[in-house]
N, C-alpha and C. Protein backbone atom coordinates (compact mmCIF):
# COMPACT_ATOMS: atom_id res chain seq x y z
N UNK A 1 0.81 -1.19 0.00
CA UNK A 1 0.00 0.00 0.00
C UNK A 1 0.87 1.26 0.00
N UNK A 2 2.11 1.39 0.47
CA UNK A 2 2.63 2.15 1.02
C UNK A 2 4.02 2.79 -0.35
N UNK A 3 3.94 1.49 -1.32
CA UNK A 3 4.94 1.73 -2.09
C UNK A 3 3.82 2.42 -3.06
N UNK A 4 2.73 1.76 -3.20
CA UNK A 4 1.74 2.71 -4.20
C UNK A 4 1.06 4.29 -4.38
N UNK A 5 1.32 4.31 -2.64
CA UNK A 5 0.95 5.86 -2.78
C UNK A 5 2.28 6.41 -2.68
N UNK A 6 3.17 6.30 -3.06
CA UNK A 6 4.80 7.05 -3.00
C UNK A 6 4.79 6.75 -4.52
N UNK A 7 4.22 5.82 -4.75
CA UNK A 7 4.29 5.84 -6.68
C UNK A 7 3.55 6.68 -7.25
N UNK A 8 2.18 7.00 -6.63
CA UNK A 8 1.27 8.43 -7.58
C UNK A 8 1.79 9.40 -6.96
N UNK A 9 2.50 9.33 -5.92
CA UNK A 9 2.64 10.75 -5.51
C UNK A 9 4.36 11.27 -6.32
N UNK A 10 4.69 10.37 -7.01
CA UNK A 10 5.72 10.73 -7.49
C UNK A 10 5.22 11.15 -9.02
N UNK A 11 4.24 11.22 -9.23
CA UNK A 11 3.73 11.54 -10.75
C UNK A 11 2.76 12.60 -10.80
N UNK A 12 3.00 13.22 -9.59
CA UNK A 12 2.05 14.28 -9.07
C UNK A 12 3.49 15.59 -9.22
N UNK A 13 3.13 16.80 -9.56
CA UNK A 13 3.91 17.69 -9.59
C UNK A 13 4.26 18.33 -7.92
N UNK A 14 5.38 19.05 -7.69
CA UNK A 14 5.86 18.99 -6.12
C UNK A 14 4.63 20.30 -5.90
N UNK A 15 4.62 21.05 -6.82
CA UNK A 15 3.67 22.22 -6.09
C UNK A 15 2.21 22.18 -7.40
N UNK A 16 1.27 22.85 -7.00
CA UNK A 16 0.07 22.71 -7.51
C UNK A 16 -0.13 24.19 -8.04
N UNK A 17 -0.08 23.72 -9.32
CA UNK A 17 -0.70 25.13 -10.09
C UNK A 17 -1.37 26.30 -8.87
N UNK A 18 -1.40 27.49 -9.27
CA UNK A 18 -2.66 28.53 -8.22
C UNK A 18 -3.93 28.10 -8.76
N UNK A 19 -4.36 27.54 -9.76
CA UNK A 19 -5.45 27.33 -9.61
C UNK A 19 -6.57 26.15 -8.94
N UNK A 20 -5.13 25.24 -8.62
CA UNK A 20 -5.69 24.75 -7.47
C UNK A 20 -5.29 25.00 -5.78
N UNK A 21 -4.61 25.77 -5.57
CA UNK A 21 -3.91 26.00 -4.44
C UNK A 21 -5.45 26.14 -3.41
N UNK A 22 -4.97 26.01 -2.08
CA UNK A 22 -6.22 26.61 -1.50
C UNK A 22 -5.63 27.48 -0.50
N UNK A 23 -4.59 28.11 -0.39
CA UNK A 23 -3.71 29.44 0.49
C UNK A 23 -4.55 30.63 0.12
N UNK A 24 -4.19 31.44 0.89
CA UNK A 24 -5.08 32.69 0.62
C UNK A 24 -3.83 33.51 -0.68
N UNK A 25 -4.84 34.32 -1.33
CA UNK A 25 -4.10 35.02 -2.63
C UNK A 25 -5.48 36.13 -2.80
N UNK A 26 -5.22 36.78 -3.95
CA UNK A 26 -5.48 38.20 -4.18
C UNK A 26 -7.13 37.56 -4.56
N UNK A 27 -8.10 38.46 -4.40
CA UNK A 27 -9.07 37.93 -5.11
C UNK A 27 -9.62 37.06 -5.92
N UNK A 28 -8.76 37.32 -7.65
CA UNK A 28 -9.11 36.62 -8.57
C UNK A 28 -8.60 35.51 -8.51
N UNK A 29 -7.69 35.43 -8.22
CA UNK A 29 -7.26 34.23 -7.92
C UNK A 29 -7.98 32.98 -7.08
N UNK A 30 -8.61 33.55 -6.07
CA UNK A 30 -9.28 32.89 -5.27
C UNK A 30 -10.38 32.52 -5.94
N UNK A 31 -11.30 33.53 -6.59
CA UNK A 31 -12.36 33.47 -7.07
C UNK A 31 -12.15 32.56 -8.25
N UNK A 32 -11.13 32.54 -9.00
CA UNK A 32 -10.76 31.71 -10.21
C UNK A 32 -10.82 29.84 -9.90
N UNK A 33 -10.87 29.64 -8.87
CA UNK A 33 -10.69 29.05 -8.60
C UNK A 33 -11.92 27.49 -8.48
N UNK A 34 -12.92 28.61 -8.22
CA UNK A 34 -14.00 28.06 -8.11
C UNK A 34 -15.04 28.38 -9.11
N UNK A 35 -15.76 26.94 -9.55
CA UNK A 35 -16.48 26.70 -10.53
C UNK A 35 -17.20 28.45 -10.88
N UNK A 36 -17.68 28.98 -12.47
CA UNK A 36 -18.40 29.70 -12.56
C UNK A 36 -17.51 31.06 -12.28
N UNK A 37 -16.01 31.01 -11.73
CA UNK A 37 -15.89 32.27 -11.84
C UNK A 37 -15.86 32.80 -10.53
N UNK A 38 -16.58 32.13 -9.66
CA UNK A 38 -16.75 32.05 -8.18
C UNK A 38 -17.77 33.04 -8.18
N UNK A 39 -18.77 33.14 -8.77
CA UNK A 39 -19.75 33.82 -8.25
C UNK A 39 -20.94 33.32 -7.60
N UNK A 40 -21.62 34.06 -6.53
CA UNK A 40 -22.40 33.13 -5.72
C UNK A 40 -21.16 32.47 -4.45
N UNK A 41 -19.89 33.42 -4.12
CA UNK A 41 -19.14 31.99 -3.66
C UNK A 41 -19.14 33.55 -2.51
N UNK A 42 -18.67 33.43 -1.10
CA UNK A 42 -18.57 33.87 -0.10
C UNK A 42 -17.03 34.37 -0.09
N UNK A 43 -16.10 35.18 0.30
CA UNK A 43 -14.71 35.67 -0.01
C UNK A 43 -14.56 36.57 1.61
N UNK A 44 -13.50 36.73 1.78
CA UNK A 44 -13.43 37.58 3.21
C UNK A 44 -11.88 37.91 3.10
N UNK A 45 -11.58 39.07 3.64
CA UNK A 45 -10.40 39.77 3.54
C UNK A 45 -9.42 38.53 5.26
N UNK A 46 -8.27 38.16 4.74
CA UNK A 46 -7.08 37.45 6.14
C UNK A 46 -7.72 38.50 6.73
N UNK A 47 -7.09 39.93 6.54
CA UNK A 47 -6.85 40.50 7.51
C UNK A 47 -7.99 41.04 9.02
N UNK A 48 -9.18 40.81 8.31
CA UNK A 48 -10.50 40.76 9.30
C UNK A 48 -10.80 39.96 10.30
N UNK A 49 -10.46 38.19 10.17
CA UNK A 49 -9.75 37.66 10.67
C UNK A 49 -8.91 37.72 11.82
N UNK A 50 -7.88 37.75 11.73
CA UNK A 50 -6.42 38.38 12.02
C UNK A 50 -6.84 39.77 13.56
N UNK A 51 -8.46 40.34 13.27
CA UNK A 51 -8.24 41.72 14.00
C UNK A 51 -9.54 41.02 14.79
N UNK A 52 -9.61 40.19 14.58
CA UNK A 52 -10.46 39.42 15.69
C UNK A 52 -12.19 40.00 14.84
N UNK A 53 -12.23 40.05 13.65
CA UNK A 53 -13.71 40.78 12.96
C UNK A 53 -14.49 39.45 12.58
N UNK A 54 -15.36 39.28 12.79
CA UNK A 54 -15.98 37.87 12.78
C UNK A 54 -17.17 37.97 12.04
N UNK A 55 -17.46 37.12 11.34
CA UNK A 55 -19.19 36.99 10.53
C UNK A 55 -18.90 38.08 9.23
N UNK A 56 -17.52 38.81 8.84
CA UNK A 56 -17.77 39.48 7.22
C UNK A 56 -17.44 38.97 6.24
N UNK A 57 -18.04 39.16 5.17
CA UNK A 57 -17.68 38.43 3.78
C UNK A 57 -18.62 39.45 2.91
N UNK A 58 -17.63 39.31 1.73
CA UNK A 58 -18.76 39.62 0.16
C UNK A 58 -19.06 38.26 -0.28
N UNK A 59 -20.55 38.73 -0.57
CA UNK A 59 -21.17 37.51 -1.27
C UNK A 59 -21.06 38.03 -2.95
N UNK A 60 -20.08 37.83 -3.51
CA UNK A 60 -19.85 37.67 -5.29
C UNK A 60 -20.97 37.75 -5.94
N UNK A 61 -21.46 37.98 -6.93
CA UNK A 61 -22.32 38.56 -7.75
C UNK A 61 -21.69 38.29 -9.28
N UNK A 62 -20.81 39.24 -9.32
CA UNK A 62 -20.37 39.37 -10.53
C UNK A 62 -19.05 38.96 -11.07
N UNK A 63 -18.43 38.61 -11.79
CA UNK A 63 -16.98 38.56 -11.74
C UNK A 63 -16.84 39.00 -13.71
N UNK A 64 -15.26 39.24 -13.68
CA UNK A 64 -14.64 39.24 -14.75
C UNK A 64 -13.65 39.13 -15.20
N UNK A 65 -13.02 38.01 -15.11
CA UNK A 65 -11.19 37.85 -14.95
C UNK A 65 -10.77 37.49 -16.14
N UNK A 66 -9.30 38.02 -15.99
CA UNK A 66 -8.32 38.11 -17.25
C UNK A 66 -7.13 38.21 -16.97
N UNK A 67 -6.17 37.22 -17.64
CA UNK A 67 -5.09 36.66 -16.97
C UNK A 67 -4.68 35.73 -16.30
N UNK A 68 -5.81 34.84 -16.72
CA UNK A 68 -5.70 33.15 -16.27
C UNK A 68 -5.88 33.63 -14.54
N UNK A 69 -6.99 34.09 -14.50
CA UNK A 69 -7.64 34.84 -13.33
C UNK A 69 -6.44 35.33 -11.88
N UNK A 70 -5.59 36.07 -12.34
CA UNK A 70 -4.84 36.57 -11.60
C UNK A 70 -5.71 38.08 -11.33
N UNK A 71 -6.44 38.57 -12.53
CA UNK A 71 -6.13 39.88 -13.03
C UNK A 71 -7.77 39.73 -13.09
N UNK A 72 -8.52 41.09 -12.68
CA UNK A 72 -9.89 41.24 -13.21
C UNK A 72 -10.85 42.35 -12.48
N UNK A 73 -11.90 41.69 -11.95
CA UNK A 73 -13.16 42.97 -11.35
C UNK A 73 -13.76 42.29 -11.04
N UNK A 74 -14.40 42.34 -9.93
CA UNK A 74 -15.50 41.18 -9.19
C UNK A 74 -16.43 42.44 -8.11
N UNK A 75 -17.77 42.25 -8.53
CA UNK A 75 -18.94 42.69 -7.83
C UNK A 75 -19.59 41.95 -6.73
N UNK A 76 -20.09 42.22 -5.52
CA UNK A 76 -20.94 41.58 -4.82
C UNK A 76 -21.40 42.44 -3.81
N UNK A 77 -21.84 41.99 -2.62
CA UNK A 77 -22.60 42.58 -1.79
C UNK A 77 -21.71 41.99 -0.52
N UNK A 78 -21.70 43.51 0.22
CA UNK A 78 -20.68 42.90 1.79
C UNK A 78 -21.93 42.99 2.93
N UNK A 79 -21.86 41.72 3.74
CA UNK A 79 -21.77 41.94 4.55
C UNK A 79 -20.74 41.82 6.15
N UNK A 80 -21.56 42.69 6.72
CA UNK A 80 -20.50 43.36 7.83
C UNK A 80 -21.40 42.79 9.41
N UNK A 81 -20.53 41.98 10.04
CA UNK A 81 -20.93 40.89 11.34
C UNK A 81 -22.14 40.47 11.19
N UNK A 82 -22.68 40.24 10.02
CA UNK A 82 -24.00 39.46 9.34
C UNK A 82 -25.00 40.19 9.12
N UNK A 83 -24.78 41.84 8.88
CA UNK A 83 -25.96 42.11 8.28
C UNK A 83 -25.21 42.63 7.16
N UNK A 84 -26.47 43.07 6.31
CA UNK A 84 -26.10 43.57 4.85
C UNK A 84 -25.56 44.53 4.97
N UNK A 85 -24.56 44.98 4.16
CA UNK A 85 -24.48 46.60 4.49
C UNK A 85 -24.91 47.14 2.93
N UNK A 86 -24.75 46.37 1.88
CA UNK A 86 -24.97 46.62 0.47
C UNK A 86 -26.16 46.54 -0.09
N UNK A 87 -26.94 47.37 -0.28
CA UNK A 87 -28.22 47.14 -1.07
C UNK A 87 -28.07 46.66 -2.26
N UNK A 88 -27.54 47.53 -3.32
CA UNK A 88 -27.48 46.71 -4.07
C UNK A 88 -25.40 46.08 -4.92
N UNK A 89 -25.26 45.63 -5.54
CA UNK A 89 -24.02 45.49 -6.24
C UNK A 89 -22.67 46.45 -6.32
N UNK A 90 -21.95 46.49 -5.48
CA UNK A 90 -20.86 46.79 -6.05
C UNK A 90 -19.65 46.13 -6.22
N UNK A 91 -18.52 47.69 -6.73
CA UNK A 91 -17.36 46.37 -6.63
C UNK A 91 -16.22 46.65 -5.87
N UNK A 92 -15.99 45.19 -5.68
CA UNK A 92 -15.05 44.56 -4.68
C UNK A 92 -13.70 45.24 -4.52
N UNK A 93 -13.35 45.84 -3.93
CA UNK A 93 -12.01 46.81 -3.85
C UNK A 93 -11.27 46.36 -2.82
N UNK A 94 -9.86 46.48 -2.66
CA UNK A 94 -8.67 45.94 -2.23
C UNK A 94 -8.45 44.48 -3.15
N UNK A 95 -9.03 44.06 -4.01
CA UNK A 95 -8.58 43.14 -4.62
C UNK A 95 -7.28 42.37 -4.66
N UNK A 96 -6.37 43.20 -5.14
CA UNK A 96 -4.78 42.77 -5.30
C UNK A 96 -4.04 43.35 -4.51
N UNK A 97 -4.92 44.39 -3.28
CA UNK A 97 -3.81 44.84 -1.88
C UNK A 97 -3.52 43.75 -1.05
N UNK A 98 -5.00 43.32 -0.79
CA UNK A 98 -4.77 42.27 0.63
C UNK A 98 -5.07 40.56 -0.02
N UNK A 99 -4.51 39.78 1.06
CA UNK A 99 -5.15 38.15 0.97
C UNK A 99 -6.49 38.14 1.19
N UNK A 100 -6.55 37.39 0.36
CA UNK A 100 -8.18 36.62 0.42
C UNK A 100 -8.45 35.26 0.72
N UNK A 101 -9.51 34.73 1.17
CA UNK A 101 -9.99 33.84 1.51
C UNK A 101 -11.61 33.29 1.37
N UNK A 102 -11.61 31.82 0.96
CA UNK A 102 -13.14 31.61 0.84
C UNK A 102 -14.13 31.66 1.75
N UNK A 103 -15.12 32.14 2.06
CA UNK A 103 -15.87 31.66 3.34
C UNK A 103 -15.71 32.99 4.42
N UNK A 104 -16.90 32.69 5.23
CA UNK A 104 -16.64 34.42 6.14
C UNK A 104 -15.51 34.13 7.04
N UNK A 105 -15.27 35.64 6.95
CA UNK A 105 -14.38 35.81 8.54
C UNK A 105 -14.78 34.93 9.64
């Protein structure tokens, strides 16, 4: 058993493309990641996290990536310790300042 999984794992590359990585990275990246573009997908800034901010996330809406999704524009709606703060659509800013992550703070 033991020689077989040292045998696929030797036909496996040592690091995994970003598009499958699951580390935190810039938006699109993250968002690229997941089926559709990642829209409909939940996203939250490390650093909210990190300051002890609990329950925020944008819920994605829109996306538009370019650059084998390094690079793009993504719309959604934030909310802030679980209520809405967005009526309707905007867009997602700090993109390529800070880490991102799937799922709320």
């Amino acid at each position: 058993m033991e020689r077989a999984v040292r045998a696929i794992q030797g036909l496996l590359p040592s690091t995994l493309p970003p598009s499958l990585r699951t580390t935190p990275a810039n938006l699109y990246q993250v968002l690229s990641r997941a089926p559709g573009g990642g829209v409909g997908q939940r996203v939250h800034q490390i650093r909210w996290t990190e300051k002890g901010i609990r329950n925020c996330y944008w819920q994605v809406t829109r996306t538009r990536l370019k650059l084998e999704g390094t690079h793009g524009k993504a719309w959604g709606k934030l909310y802030w310790r679980g209520k809405q703060i967005s009526r309707q659509e905007e867009r997602i800013g700090g993109s390529l300042k800070y880490k991102w992550s799937a799922g709320s703070s």
